[in-house]
C-alpha atoms as a PDB file:
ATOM      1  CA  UNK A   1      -1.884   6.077  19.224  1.00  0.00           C
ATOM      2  CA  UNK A   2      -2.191   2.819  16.882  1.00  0.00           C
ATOM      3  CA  UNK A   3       1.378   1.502  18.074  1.00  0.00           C
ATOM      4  CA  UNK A   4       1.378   2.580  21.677  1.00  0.00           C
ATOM      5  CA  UNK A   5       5.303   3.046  21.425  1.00  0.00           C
ATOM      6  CA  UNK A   6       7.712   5.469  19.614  1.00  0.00           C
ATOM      7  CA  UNK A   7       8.237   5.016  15.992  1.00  0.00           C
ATOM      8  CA  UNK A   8      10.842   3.258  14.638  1.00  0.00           C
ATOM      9  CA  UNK A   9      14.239   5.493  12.812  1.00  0.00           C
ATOM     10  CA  UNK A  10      12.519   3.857   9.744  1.00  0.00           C
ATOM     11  CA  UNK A  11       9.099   4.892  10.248  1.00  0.00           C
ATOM     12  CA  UNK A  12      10.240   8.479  10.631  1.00  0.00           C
ATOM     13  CA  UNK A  13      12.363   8.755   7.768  1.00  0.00           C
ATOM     14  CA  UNK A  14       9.635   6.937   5.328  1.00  0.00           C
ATOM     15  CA  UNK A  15       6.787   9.605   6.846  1.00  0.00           C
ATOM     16  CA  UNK A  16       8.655  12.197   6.115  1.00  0.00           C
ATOM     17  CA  UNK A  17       9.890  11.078   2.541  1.00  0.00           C
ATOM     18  CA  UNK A  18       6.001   9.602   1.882  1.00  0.00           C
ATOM     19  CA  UNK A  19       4.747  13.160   2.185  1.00  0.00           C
ATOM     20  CA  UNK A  20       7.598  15.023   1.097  1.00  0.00           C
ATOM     21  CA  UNK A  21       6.824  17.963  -1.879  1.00  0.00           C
ATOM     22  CA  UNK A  22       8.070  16.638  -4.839  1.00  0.00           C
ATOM     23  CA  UNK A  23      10.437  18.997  -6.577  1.00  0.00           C
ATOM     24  CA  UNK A  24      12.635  19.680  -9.823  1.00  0.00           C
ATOM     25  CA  UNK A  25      11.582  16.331 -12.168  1.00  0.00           C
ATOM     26  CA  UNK A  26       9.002  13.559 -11.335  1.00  0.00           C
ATOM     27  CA  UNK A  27       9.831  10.804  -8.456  1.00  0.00           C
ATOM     28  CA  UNK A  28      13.581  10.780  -6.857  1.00  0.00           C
ATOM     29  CA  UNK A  29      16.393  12.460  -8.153  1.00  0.00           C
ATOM     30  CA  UNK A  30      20.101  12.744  -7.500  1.00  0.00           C
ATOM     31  CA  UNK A  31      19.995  16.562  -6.821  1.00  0.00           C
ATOM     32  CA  UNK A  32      16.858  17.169  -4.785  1.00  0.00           C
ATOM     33  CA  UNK A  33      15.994  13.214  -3.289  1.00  0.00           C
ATOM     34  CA  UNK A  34      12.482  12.517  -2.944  1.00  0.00           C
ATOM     35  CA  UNK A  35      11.429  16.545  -2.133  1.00  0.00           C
ATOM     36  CA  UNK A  36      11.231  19.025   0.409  1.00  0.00           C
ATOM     37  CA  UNK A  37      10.240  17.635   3.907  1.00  0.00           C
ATOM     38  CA  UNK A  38       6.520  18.780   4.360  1.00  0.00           C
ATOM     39  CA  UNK A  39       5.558  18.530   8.118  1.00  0.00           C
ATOM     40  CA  UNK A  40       2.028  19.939   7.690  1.00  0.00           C
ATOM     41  CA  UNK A  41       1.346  16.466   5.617  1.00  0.00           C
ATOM     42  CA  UNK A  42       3.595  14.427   7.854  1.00  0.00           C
ATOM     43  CA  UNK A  43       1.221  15.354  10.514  1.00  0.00           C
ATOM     44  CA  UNK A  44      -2.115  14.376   8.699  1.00  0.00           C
ATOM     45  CA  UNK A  45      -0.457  10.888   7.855  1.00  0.00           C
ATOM     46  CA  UNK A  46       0.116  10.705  11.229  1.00  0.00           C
ATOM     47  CA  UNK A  47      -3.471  11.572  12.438  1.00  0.00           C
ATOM     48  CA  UNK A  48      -4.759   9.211   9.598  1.00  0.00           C
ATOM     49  CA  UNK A  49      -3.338   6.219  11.005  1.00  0.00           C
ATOM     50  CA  UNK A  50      -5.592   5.766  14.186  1.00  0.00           C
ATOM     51  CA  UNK A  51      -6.518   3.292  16.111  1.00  0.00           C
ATOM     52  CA  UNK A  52     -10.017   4.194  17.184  1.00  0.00           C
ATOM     53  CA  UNK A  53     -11.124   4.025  12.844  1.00  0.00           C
ATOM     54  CA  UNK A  54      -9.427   0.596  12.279  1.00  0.00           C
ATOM     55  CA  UNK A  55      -6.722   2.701  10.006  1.00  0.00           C
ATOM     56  CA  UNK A  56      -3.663   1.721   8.930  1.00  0.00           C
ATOM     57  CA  UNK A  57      -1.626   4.028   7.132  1.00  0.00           C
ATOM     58  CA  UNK A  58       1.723   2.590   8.950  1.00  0.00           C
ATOM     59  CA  UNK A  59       2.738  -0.644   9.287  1.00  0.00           C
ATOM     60  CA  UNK A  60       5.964  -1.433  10.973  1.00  0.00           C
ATOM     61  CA  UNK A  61       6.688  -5.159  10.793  1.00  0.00           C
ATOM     62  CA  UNK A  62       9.667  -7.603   9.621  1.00  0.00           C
ATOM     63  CA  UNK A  63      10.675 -10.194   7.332  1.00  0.00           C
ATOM     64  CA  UNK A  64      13.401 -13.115   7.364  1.00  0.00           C
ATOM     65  CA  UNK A  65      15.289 -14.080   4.270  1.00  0.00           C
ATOM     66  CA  UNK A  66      12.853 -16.034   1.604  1.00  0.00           C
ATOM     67  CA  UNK A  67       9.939 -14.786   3.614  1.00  0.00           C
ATOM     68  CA  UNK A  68       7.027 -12.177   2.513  1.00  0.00           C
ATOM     69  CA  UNK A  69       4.826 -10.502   4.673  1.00  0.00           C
ATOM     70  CA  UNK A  70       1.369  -9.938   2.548  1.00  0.00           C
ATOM     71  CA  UNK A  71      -1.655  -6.515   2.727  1.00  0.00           C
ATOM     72  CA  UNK A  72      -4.475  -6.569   0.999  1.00  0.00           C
ATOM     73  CA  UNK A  73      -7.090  -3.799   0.485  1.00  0.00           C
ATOM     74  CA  UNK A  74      -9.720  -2.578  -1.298  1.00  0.00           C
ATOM     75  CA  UNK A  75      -9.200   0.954  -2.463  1.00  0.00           C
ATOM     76  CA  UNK A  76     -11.912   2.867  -4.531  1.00  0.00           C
ATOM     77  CA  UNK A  77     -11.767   6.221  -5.669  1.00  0.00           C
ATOM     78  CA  UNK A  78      -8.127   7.692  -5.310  1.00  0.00           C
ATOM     79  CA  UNK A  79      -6.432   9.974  -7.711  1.00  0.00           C
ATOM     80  CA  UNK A  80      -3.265   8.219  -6.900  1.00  0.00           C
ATOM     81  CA  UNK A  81      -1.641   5.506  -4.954  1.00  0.00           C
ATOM     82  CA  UNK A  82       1.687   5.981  -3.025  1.00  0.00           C
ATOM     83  CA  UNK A  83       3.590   3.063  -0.529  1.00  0.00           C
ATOM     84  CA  UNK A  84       6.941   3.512   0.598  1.00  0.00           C
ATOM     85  CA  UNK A  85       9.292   0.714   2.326  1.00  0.00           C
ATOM     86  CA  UNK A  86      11.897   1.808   4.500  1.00  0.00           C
ATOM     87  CA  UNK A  87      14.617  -0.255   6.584  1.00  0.00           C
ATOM     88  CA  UNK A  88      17.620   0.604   8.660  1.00  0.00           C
ATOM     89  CA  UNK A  89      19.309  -2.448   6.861  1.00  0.00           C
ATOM     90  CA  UNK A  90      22.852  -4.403   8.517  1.00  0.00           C
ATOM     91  CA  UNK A  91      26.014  -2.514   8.873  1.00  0.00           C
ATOM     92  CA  UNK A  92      28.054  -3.200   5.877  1.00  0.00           C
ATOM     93  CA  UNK A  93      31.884  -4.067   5.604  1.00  0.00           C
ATOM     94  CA  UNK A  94      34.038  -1.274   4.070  1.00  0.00           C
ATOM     95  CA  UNK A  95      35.037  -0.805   0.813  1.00  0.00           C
ATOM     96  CA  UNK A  96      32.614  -3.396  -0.383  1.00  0.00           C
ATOM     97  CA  UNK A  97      31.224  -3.722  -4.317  1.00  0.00           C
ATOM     98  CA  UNK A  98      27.961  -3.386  -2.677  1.00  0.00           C
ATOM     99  CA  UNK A  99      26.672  -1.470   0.170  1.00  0.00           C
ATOM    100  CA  UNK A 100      22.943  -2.762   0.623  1.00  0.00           C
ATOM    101  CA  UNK A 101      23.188  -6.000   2.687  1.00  0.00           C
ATOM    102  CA  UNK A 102      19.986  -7.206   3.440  1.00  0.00           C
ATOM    103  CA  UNK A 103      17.608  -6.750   0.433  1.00  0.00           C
ATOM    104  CA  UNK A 104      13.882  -6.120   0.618  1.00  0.00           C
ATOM    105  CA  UNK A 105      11.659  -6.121  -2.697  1.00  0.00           C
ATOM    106  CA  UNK A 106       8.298  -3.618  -2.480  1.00  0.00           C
ATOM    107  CA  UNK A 107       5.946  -5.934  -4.992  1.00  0.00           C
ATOM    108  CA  UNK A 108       2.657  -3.483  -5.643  1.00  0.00           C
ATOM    109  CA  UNK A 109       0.349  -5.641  -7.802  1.00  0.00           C
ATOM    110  CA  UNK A 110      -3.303  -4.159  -9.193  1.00  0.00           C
ATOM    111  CA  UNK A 111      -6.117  -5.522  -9.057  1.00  0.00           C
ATOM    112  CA  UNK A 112      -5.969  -6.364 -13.031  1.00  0.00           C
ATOM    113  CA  UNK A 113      -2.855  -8.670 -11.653  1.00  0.00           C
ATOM    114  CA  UNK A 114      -0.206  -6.477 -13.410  1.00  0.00           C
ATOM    115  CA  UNK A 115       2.754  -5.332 -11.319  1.00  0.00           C
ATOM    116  CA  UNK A 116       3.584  -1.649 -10.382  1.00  0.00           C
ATOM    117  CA  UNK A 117       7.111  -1.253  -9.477  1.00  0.00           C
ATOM    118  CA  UNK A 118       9.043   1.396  -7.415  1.00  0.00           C
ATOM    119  CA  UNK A 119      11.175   3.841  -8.772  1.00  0.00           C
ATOM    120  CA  UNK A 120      14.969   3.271  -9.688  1.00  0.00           C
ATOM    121  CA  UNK A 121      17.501   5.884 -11.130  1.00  0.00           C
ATOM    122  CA  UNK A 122      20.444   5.369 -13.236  1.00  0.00           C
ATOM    123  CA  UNK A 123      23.553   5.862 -11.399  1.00  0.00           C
ATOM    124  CA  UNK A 124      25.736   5.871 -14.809  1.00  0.00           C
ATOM    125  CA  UNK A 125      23.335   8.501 -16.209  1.00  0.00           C
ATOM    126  CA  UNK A 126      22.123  10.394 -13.085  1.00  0.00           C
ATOM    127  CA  UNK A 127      20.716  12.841 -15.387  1.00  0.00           C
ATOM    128  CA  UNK A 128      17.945  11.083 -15.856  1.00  0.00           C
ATOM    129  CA  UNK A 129      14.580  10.929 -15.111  1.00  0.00           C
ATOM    130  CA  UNK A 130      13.475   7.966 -12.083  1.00  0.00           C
ATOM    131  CA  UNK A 131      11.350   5.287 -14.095  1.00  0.00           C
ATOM    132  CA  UNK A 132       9.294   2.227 -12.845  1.00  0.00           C
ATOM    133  CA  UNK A 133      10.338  -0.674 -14.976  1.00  0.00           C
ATOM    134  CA  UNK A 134      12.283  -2.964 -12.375  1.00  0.00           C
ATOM    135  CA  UNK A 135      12.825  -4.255  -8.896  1.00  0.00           C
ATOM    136  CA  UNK A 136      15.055  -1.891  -7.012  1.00  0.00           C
ATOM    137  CA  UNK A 137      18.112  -4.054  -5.489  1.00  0.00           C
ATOM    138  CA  UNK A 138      20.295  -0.950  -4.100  1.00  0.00           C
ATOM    139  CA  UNK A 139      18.426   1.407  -2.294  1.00  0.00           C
ATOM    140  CA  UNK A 140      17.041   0.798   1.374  1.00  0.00           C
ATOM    141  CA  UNK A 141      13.701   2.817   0.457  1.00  0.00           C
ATOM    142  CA  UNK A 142      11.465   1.699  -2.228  1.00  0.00           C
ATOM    143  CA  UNK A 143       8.427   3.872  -3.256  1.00  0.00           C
ATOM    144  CA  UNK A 144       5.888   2.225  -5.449  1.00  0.00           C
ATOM    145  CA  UNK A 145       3.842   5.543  -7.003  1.00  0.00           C
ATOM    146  CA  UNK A 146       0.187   4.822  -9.350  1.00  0.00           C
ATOM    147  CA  UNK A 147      -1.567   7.731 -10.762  1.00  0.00           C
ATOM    148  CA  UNK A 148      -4.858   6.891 -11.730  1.00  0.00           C
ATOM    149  CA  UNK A 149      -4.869   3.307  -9.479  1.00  0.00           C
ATOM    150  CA  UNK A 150      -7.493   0.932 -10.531  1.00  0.00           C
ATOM    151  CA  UNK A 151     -10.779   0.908  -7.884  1.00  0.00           C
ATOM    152  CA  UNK A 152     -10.376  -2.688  -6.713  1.00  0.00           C
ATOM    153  CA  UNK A 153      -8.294  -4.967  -4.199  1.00  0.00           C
ATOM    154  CA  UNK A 154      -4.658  -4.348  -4.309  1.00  0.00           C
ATOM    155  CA  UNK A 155      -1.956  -6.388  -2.897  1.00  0.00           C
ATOM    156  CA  UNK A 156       1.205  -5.028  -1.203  1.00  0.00           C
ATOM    157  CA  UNK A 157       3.878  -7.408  -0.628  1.00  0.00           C
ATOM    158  CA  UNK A 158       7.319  -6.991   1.398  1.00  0.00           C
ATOM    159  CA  UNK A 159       9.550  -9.268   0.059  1.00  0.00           C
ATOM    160  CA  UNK A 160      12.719 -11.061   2.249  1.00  0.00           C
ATOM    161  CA  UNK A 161      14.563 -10.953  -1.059  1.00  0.00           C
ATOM    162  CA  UNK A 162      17.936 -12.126   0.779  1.00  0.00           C
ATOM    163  CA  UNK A 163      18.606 -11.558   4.323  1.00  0.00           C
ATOM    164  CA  UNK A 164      22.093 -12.950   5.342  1.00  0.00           C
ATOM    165  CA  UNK A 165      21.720 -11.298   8.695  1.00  0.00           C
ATOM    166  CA  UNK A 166      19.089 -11.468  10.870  1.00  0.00           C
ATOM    167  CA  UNK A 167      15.023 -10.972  10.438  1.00  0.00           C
ATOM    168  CA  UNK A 168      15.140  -7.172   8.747  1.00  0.00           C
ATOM    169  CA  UNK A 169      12.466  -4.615  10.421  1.00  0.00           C
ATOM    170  CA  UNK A 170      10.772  -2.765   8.107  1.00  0.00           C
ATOM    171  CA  UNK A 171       8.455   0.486   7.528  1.00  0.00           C
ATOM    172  CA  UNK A 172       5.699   0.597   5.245  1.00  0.00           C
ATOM    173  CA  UNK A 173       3.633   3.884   4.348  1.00  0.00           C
ATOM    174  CA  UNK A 174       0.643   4.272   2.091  1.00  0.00           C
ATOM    175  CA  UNK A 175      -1.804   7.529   1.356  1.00  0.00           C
ATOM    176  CA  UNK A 176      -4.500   4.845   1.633  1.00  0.00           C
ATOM    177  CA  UNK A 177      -5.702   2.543   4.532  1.00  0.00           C
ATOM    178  CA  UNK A 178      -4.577  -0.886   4.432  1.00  0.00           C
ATOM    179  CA  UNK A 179      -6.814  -2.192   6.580  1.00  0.00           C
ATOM    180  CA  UNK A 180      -9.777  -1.456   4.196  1.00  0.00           C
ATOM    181  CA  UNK A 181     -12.344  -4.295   3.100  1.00  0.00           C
ATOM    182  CA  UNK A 182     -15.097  -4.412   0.756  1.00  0.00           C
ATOM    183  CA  UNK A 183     -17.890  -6.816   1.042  1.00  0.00           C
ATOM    184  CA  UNK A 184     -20.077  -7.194  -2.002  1.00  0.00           C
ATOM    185  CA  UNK A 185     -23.373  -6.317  -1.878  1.00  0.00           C
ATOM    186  CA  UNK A 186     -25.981  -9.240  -1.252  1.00  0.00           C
ATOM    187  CA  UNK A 187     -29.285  -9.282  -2.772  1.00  0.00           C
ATOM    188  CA  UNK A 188     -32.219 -11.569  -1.779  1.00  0.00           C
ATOM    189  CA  UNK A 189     -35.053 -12.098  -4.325  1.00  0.00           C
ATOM    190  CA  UNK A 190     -38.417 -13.092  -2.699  1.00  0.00           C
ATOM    191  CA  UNK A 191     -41.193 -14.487  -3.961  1.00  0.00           C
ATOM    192  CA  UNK A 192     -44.402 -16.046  -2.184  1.00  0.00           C
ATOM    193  CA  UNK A 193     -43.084 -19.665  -1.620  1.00  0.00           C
ATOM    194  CA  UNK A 194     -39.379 -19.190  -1.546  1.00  0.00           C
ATOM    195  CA  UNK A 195     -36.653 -16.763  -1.542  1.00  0.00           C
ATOM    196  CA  UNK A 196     -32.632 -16.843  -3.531  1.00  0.00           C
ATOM    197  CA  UNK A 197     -29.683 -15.843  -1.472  1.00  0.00           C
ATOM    198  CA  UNK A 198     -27.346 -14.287  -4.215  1.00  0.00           C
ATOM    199  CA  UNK A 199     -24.895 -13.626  -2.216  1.00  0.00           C
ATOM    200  CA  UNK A 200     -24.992 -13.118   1.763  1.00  0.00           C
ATOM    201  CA  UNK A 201     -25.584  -9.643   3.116  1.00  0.00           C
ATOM    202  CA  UNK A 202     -29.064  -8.581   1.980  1.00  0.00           C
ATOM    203  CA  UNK A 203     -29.040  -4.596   0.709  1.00  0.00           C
ATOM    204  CA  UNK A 204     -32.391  -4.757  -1.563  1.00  0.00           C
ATOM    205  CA  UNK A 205     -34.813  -6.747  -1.096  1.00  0.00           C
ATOM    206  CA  UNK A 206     -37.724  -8.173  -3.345  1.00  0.00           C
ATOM    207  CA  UNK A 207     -40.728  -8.834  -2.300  1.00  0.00           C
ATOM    208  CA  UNK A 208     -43.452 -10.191  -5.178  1.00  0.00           C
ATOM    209  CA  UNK A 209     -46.685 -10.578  -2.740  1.00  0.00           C
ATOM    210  CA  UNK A 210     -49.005 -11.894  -5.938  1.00  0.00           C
ATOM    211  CA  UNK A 211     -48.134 -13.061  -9.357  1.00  0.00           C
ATOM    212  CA  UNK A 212     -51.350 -11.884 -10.897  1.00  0.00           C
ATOM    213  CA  UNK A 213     -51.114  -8.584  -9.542  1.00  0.00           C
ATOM    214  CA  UNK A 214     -47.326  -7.848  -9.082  1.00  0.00           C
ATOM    215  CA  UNK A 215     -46.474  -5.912  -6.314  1.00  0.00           C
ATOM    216  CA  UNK A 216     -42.679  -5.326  -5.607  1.00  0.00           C
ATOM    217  CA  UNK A 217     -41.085  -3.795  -2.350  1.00  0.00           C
ATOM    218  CA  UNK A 218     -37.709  -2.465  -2.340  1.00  0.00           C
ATOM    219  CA  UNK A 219     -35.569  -1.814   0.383  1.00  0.00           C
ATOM    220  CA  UNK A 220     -32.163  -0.451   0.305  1.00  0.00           C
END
């Protein structure tokens, strides 16, 4: 109940390929897509992203052309890291050299500052294997995929890479809440005639009551 209001075409079709099984060779391929639909998963995503924790697993939103809408989280502890954009995109005219109109970019970036990007195939050599070395500019879903993601704050960026038509709705799924913060632990050192804020929320605390005969109090 985070949305109060039916999902979006575009939210359905990106939960469902978010959580899909992933089958025959690693990331998308040309014979079996992004997997076999997996509605027992689909259905924890859902339940994930819930109001009543502060969650946000999906985020339905839109961007105009030159524009960027902008998450950032902390994340800490994951295996892996998975986002997938999705967008219903403009109707196209026939017979022309390229079908994707309006053009959304899915810019993952670590918290080391390097970029992740989303997996692209080869249309010439459909044989191969998906890889992560470029933007995609063809497809109207873009998944970003991290094994082994960096503990830190990670930045998630929907790009409005050019939008001729119209501001261009979009879905965005992650296997991590977006809406997570991390505030750095704060420690206050006393001693009898004055005390050091080190940072500002206080989780131990010092407390040297004489110099000649130290005592220190902890608290956590």
């Amino acid at each position: 109940n985070t949305h109060n209001q039916l999902p979006w075409p575009s939210t359905a079709k990106g939960i469902f390929i978010h959580t899909a099984e992933d089958l025959n060779r690693t990331g998308p391929d040309y014979i079996m897509g992004y997997g076999l639909v997996n509605a027992t998963e689909a259905i924890k995503l859902i339940r994930l992203d819930n109001a009543s924790n502060n969650s946000e697993y999906v985020i339905e939103d839109n961007v105009s052309n030159g524009a960027n809408q902008t998450y950032e989280f902390y994340m800490y502890g994951k295996t892996e890291l998975k986002f997938t954009l999705v967008w219903d995109d403009y109707p196209g005219a026939l017979m022309a050299s390229k079908e994707l109109v309006n053009d959304l970019d899915l810019i993952v970036t670590a918290p080391n500052g390097s970029r992740i990007y989303p997996w692209t195939l080869d249309k010439d050599n459909p044989a191969n294997n998906a890889v992560r070395n470029a933007a995609n500019t063809i497809d109207v879903v873009e998944q970003v995929y991290v094994p082994n993601p960096e503990n830190g704050t990670w930045t998630v960026v929907v790009n409005g890479t050019l939008i001729p038509y119209t501001d261009e709705n979009f879905s965005l799924i992650s296997n991590t809440n977006m809406n997570q913060s991390w505030t750095p632990p704060v420690i206050y050192v006393m001693t009898a005639n004055n005390s050091i804020v080190i940072n500002s929320t206080p989780v131990i605390y010092f407390n040297f009551t004489d110099v000649d005969n130290l005592t220190v109090q902890a608290t956590l």
